[in-house]
PDB file of N, CA and C in Angstrom:
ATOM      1  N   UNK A   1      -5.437  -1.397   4.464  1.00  0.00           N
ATOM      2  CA  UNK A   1      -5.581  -1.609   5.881  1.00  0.00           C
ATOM      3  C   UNK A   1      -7.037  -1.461   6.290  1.00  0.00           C
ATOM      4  N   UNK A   2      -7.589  -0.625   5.396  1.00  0.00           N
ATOM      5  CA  UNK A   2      -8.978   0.030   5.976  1.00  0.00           C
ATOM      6  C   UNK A   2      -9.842  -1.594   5.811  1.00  0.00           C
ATOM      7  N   UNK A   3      -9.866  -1.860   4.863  1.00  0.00           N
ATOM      8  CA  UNK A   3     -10.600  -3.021   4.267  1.00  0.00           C
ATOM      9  C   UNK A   3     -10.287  -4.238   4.371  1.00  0.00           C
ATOM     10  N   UNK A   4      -8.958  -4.095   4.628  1.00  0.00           N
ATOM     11  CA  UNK A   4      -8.107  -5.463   5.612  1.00  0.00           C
ATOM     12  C   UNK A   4      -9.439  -6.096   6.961  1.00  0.00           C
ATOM     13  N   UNK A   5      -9.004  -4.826   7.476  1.00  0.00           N
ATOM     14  CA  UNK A   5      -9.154  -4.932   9.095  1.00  0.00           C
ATOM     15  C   UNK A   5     -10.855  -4.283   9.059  1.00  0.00           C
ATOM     16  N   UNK A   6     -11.487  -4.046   7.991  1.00  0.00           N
ATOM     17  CA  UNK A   6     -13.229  -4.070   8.329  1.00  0.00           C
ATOM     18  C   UNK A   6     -13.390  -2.659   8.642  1.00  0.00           C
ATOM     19  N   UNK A   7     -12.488  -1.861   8.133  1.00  0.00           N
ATOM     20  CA  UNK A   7     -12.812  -0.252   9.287  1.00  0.00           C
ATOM     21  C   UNK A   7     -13.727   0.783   8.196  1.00  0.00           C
ATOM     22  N   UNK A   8     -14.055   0.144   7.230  1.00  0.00           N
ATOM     23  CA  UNK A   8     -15.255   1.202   6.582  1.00  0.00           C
ATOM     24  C   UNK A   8     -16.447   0.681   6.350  1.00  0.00           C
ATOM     25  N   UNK A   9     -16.564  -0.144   6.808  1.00  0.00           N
ATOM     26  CA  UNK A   9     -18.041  -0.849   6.720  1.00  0.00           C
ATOM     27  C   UNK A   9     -18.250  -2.049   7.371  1.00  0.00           C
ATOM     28  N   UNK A  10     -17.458  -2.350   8.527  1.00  0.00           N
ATOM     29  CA  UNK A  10     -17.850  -3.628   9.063  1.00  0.00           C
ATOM     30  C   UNK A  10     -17.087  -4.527   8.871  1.00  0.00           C
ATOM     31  N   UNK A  11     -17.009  -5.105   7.339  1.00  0.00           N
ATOM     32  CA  UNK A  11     -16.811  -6.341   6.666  1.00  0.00           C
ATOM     33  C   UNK A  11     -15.397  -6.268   6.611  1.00  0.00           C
ATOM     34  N   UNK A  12     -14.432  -7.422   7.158  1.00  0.00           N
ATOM     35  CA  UNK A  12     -13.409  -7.517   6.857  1.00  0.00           C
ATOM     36  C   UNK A  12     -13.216  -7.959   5.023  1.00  0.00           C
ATOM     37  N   UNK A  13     -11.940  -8.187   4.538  1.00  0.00           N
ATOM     38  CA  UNK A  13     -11.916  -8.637   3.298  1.00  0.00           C
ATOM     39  C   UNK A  13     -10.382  -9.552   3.599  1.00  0.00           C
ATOM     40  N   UNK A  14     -10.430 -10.115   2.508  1.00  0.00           N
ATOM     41  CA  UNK A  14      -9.070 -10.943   2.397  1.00  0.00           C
ATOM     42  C   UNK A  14      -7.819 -10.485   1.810  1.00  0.00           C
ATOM     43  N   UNK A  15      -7.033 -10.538   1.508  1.00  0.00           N
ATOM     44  CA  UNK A  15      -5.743 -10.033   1.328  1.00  0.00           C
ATOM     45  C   UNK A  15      -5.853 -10.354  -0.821  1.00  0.00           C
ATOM     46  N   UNK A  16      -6.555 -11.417  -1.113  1.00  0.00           N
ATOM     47  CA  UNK A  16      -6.783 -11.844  -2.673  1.00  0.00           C
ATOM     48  C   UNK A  16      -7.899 -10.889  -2.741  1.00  0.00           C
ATOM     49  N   UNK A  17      -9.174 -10.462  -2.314  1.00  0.00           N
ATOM     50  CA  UNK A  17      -9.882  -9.922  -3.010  1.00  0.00           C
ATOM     51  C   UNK A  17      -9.700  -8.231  -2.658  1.00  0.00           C
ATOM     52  N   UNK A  18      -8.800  -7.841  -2.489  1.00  0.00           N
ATOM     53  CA  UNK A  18      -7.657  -6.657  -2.061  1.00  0.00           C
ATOM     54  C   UNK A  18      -7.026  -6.486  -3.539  1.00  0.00           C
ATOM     55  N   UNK A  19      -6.613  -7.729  -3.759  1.00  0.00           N
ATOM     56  CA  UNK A  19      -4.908  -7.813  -4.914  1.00  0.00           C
ATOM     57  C   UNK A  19      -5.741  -7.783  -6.023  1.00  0.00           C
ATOM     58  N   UNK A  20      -7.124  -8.512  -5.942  1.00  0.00           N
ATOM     59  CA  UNK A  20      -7.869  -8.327  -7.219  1.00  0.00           C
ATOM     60  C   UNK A  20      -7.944  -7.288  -7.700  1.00  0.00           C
ATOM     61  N   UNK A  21      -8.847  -6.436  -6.974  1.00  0.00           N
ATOM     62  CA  UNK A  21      -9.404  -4.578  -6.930  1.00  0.00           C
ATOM     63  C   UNK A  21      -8.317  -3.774  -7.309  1.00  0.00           C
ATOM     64  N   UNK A  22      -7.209  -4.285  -6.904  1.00  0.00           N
ATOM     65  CA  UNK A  22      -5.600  -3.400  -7.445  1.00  0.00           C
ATOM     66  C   UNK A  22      -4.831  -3.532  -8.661  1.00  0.00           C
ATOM     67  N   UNK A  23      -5.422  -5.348  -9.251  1.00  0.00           N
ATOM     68  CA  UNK A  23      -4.491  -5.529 -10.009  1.00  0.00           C
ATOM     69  C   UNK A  23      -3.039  -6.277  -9.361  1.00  0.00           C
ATOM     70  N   UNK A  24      -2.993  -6.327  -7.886  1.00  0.00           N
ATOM     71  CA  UNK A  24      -1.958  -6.781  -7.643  1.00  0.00           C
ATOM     72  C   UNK A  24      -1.857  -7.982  -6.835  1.00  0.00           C
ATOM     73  N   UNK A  25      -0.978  -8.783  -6.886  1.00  0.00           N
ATOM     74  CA  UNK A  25      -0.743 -10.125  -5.901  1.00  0.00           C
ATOM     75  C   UNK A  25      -0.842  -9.583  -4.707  1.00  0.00           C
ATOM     76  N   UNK A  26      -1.184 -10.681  -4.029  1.00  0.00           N
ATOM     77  CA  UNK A  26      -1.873 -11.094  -2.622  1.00  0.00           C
ATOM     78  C   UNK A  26      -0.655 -11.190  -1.503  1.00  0.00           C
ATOM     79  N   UNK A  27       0.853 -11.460  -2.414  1.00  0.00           N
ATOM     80  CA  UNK A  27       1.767 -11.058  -1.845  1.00  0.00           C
ATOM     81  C   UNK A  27       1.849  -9.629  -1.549  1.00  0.00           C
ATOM     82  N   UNK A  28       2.229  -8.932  -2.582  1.00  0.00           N
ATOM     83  CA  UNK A  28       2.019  -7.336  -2.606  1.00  0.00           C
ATOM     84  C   UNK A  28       1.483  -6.700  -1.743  1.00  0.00           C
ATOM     85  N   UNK A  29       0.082  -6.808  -1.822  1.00  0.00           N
ATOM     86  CA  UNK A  29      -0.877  -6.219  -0.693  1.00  0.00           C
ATOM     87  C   UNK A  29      -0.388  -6.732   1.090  1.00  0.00           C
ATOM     88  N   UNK A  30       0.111  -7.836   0.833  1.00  0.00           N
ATOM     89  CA  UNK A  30       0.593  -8.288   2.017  1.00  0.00           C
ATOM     90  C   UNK A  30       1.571  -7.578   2.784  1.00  0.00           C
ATOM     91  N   UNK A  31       2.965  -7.341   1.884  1.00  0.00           N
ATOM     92  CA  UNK A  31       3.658  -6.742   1.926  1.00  0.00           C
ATOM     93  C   UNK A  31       3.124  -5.243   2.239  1.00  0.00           C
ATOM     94  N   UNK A  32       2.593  -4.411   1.374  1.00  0.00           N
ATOM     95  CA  UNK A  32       2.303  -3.218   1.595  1.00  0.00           C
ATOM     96  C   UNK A  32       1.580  -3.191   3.027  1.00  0.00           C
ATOM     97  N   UNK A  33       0.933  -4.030   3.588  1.00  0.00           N
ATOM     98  CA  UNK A  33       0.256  -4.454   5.027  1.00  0.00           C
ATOM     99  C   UNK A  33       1.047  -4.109   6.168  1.00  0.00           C
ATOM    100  N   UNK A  34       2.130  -5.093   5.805  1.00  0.00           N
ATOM    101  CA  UNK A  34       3.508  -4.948   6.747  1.00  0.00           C
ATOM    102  C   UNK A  34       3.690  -3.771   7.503  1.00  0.00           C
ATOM    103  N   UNK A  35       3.938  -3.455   5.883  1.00  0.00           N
ATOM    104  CA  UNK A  35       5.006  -1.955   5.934  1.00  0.00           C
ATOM    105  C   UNK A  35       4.121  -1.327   6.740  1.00  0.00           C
ATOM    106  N   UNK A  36       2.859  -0.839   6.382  1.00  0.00           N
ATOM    107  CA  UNK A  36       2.198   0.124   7.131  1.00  0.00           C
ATOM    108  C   UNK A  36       1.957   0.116   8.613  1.00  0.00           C
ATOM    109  N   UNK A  37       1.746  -0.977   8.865  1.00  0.00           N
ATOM    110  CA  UNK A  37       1.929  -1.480  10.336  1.00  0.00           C
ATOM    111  C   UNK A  37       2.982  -1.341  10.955  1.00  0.00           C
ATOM    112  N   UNK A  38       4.359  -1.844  10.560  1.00  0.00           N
ATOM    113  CA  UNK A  38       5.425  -1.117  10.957  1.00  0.00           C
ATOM    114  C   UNK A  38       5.869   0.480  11.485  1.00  0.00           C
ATOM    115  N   UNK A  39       5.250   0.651  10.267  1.00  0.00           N
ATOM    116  CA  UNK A  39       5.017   1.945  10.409  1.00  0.00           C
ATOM    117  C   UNK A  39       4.454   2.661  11.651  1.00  0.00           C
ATOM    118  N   UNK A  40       3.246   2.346  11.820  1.00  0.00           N
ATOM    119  CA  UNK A  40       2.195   2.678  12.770  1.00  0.00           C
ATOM    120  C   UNK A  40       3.294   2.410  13.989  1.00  0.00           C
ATOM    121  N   UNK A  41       3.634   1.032  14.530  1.00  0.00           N
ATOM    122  CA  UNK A  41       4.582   0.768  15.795  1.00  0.00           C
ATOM    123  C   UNK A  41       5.982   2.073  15.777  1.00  0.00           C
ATOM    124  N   UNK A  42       6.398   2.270  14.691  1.00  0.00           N
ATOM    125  CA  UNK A  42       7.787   3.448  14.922  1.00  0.00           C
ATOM    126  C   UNK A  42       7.047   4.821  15.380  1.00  0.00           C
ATOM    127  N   UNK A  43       5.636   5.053  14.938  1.00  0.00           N
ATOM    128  CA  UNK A  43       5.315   6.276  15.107  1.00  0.00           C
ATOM    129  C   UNK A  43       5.220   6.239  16.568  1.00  0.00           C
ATOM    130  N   UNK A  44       4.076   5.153  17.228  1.00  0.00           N
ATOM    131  CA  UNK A  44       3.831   5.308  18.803  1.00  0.00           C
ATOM    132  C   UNK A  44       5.086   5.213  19.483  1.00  0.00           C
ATOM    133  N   UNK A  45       6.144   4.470  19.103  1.00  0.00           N
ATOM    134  CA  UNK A  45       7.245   4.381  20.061  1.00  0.00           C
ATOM    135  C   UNK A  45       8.427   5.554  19.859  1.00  0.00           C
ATOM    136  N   UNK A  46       7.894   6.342  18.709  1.00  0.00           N
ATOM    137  CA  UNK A  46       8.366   7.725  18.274  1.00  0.00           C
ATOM    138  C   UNK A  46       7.898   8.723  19.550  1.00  0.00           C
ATOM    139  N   UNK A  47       6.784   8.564  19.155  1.00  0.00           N
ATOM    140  CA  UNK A  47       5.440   9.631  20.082  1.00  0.00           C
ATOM    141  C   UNK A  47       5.880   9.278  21.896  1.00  0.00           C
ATOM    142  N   UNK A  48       6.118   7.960  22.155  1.00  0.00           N
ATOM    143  CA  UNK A  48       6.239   7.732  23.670  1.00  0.00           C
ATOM    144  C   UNK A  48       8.037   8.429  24.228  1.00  0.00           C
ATOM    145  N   UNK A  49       8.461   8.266  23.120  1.00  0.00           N
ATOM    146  CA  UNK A  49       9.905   8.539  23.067  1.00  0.00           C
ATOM    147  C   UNK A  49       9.938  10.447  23.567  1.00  0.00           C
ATOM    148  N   UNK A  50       9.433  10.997  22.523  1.00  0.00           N
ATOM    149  CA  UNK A  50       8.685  12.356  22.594  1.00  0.00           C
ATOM    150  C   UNK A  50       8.395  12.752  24.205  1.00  0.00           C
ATOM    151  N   UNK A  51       7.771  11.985  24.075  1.00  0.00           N
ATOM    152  CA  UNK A  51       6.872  12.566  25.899  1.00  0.00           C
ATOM    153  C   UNK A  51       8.134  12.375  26.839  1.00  0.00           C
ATOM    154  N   UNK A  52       8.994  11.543  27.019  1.00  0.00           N
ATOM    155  CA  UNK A  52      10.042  11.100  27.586  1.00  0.00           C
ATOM    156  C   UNK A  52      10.493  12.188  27.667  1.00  0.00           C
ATOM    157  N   UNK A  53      11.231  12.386  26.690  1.00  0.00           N
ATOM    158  CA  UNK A  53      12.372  13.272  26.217  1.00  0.00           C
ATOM    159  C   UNK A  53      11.669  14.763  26.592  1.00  0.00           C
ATOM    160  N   UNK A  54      10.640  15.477  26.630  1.00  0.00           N
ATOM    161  CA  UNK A  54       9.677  16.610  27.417  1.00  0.00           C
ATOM    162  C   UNK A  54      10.021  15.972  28.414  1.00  0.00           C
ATOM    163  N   UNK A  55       9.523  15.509  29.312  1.00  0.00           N
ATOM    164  CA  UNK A  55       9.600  15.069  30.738  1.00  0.00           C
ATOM    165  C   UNK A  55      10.962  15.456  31.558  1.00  0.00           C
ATOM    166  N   UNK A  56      12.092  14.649  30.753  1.00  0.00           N
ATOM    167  CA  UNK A  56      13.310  15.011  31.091  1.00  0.00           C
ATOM    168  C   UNK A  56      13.559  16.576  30.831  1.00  0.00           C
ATOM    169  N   UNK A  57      13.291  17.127  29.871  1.00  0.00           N
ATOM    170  CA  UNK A  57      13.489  18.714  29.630  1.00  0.00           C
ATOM    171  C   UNK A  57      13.054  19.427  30.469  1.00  0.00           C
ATOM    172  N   UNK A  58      11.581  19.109  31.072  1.00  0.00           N
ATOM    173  CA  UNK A  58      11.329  20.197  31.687  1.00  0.00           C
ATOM    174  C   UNK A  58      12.074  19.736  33.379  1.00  0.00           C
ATOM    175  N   UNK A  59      12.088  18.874  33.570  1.00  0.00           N
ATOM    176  CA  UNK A  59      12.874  18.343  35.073  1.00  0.00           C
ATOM    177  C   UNK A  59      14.055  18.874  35.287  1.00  0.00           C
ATOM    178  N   UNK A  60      14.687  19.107  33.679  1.00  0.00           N
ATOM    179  CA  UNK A  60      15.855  20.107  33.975  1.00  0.00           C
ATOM    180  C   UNK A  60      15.650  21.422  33.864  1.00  0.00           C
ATOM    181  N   UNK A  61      14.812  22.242  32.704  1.00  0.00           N
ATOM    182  CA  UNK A  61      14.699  23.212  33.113  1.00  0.00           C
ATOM    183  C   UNK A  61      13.909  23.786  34.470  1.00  0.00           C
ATOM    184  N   UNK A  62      13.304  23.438  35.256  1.00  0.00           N
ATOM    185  CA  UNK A  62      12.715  23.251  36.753  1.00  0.00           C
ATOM    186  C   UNK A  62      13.909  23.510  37.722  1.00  0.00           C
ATOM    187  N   UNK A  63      14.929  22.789  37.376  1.00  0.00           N
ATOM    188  CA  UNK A  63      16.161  22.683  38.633  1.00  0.00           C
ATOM    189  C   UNK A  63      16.795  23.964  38.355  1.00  0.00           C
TER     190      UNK A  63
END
């Protein structure tokens, strides 16, 4: 992801010269891309879920 998306030095890279450096297809790395991103979206809508769910708690413990 880091090197995907340019986040340690600027320079983006491609998804093949990724699979090279690993040894693995360009699918693969793709895939592993996914996932992590996925990932990232369950956590924030985890985390917003969180604050919700406080919000409601303390509204009841308050009453």
């Amino acid at each position: 992801m880091l090197r995907y998306y340019g986040l340690l030095g600027g320079n983006t890279e491609t998804l093949q010269s990724i699979a090279n450096d690993f040894s693995l297809s360009r699918e693969r790395i793709r895939q592993l891309r996914d996932n992590r991103l996925k990932f990232f979206r369950r956590q924030k809508q985890r985390t917003a879920l969180e604050a919700e769910l406080c919000a409601i708690a303390k509204k009841l413990l308050d009453e």
